[in-house]
Protein backbone atom coordinates (compact mmCIF):
# COMPACT_ATOMS: atom_id res chain seq x y z
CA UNK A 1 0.00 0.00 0.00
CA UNK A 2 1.39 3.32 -0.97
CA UNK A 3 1.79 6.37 1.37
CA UNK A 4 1.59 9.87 0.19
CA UNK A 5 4.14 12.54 0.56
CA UNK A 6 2.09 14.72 3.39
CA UNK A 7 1.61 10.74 5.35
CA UNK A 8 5.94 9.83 4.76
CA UNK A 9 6.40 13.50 5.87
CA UNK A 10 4.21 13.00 9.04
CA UNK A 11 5.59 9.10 9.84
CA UNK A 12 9.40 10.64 9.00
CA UNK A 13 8.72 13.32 12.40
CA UNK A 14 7.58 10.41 14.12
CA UNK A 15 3.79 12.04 14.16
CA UNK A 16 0.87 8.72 14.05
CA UNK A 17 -2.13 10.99 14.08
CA UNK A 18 -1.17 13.35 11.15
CA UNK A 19 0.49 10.04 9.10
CA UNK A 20 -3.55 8.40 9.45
CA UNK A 21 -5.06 11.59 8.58
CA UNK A 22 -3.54 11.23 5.34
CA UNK A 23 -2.88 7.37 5.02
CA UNK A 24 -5.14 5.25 2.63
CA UNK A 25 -5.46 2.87 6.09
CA UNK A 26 -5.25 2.83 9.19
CA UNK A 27 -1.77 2.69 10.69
CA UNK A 28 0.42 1.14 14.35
CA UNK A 29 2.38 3.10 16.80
CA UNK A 30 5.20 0.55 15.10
CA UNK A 31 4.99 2.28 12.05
CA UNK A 32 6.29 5.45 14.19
CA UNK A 33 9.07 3.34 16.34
CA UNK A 34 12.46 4.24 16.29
CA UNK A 35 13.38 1.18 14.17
CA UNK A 36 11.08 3.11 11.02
CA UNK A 37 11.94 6.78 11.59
CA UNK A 38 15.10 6.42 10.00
CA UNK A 39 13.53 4.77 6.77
CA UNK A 40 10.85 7.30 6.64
CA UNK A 41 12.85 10.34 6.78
CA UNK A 42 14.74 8.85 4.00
CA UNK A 43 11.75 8.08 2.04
CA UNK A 44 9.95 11.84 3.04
CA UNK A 45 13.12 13.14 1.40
CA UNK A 46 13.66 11.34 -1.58
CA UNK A 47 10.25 12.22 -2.97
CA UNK A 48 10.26 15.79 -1.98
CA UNK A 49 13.38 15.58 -4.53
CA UNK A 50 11.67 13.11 -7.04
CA UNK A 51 7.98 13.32 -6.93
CA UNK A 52 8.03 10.44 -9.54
CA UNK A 53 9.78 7.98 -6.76
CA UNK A 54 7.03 8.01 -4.84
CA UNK A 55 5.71 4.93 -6.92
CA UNK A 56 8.24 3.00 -5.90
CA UNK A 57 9.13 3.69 -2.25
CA UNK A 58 8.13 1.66 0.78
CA UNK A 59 4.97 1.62 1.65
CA UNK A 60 2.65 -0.65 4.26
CA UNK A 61 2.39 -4.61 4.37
CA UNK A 62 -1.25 -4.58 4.41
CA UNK A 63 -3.34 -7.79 5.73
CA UNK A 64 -6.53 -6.94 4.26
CA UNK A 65 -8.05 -9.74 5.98
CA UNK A 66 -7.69 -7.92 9.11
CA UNK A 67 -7.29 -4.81 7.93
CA UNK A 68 -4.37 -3.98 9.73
CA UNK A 69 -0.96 -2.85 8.85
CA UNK A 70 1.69 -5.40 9.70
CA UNK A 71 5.27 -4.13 8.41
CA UNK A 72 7.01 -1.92 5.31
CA UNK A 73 7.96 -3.11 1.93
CA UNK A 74 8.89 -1.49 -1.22
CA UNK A 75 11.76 -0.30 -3.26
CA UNK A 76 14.74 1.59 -2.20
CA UNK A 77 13.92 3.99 -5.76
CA UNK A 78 13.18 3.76 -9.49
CA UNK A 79 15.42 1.39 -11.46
CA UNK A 80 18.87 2.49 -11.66
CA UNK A 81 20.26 3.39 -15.09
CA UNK A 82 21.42 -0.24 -15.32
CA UNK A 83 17.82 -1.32 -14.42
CA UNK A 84 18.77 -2.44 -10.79
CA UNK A 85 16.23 -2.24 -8.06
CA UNK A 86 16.73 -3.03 -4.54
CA UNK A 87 14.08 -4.24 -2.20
CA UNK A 88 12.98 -4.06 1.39
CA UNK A 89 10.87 -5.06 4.37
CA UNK A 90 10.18 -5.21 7.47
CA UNK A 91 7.43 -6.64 10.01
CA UNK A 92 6.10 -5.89 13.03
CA UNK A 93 7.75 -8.78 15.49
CA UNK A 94 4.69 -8.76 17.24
CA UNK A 95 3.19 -9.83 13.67
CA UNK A 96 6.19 -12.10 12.64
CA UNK A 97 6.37 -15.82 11.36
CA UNK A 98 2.96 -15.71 9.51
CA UNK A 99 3.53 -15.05 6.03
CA UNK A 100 3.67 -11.16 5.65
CA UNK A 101 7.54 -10.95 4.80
CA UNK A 102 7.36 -13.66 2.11
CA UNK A 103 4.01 -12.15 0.77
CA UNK A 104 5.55 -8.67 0.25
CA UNK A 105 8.51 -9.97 -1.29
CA UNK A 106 6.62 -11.89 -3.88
CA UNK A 107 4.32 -8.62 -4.33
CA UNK A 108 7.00 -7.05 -4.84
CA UNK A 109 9.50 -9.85 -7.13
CA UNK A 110 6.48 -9.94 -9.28
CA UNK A 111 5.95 -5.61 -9.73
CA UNK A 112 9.68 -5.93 -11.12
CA UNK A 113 9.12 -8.89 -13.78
CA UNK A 114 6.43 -6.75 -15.07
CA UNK A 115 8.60 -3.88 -15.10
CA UNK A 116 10.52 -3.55 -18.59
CA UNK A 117 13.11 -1.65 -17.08
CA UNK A 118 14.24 -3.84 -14.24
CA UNK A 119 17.29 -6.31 -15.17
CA UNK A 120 18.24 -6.88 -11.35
CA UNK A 121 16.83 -7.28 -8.13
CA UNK A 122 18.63 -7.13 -5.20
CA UNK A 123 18.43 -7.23 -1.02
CA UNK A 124 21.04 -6.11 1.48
CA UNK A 125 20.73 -7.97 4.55
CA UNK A 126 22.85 -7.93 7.90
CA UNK A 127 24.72 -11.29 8.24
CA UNK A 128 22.99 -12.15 11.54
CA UNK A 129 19.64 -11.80 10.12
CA UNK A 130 19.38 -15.68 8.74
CA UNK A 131 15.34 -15.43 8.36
CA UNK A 132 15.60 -12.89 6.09
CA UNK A 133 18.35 -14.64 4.27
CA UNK A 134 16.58 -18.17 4.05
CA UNK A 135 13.37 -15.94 2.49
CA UNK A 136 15.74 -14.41 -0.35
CA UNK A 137 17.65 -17.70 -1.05
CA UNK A 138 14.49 -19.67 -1.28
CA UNK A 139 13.33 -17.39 -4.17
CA UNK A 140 16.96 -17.92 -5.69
CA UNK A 141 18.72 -14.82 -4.26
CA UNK A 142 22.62 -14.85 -4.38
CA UNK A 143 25.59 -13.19 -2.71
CA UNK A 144 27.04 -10.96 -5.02
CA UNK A 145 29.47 -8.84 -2.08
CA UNK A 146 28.97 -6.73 0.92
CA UNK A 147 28.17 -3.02 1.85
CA UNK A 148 28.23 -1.04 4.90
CA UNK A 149 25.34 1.06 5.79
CA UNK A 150 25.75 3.93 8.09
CA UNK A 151 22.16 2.94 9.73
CA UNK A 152 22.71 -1.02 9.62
CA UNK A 153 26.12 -1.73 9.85
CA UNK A 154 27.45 -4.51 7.52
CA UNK A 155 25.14 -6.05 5.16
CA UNK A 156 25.36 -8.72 2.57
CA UNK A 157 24.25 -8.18 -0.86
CA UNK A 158 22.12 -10.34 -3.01
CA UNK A 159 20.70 -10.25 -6.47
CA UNK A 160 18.86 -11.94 -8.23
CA UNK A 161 17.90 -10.88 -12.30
CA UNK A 162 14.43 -9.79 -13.01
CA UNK A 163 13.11 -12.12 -15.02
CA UNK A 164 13.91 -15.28 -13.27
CA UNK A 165 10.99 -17.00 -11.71
């Protein structure tokens, strides 16, 4: 589920109450937690700069069963010029080991093979996260190197092309 600009710009100053004014559904005090604020101030950012990101930016894991919001997903950007786009997600612990993680990433595996422009999709992920890892390598992720992120420390790259499913 997509946010707008005015909801990333209200979740990025930590602010619940104006994010659900303007949020498409209803959103969790998680959603405002240290462990997001980071991610949405990036996010606010990047499409104040690039109104056509905002597309492809994280939004909400949304269980519309429930109708609750359960965790982030989305894209880091656009496709890069050499059609690379990097993934990520996150869910609620208290909503954890139910589905939600490997439901976004397959939302969002299959948004990319219908995108023409995406060769490459990839997913950092700290070495001592191993769920996250057996997720990626089950849908035929590979290590391709390693990063460091100011915000997450080390992190393990993996990629996986576009069209391979």
């Amino acid at each position: 589920m997509q946010l707008t600009g005015p909801a990333l710009d209200s979740l990025a100053r930590g602010d619940l109450a104006g994010a659900a004014a303007t949020s498409p559904v209803p959103l969790t005090t998680y959603l405002t937690g240290p462990d997001r604020r980071g991610l949405w101030q990036r996010r606010s950012r990047q499409v104040a700069t690039d109104p056509a990101s905002a597309g492809w930016v994280t939004g909400i894991i949304w269980d519309q069963r429930q109708r609750l919001a359960v965790g982030t997903a989305g894209y880091h950007g656009p496709p890069d010029t050499s059609g690379m786009v990097e993934i990520g997600y996150a869910v609620d612990p208290s909503h954890r080991r139910r589905g939600y993680a490997r439901a976004a990433l397959e939302s969002l595996l299959a948004r990319a093979v219908q995108e023409p422009r995406v060769r490459t999709v990839r997913v950092t992920i700290g070495p001592g996260n191993t769920a996250s890892y057996r997720l990626a390598s089950q849908y035929g992720f590979v290590e391709v190197g390693e990063q460091w992120d100011d915000e997450d420390g080390l992190e393990i790259i993996y990629e996986i092309p576009a069209d391979r499913r």
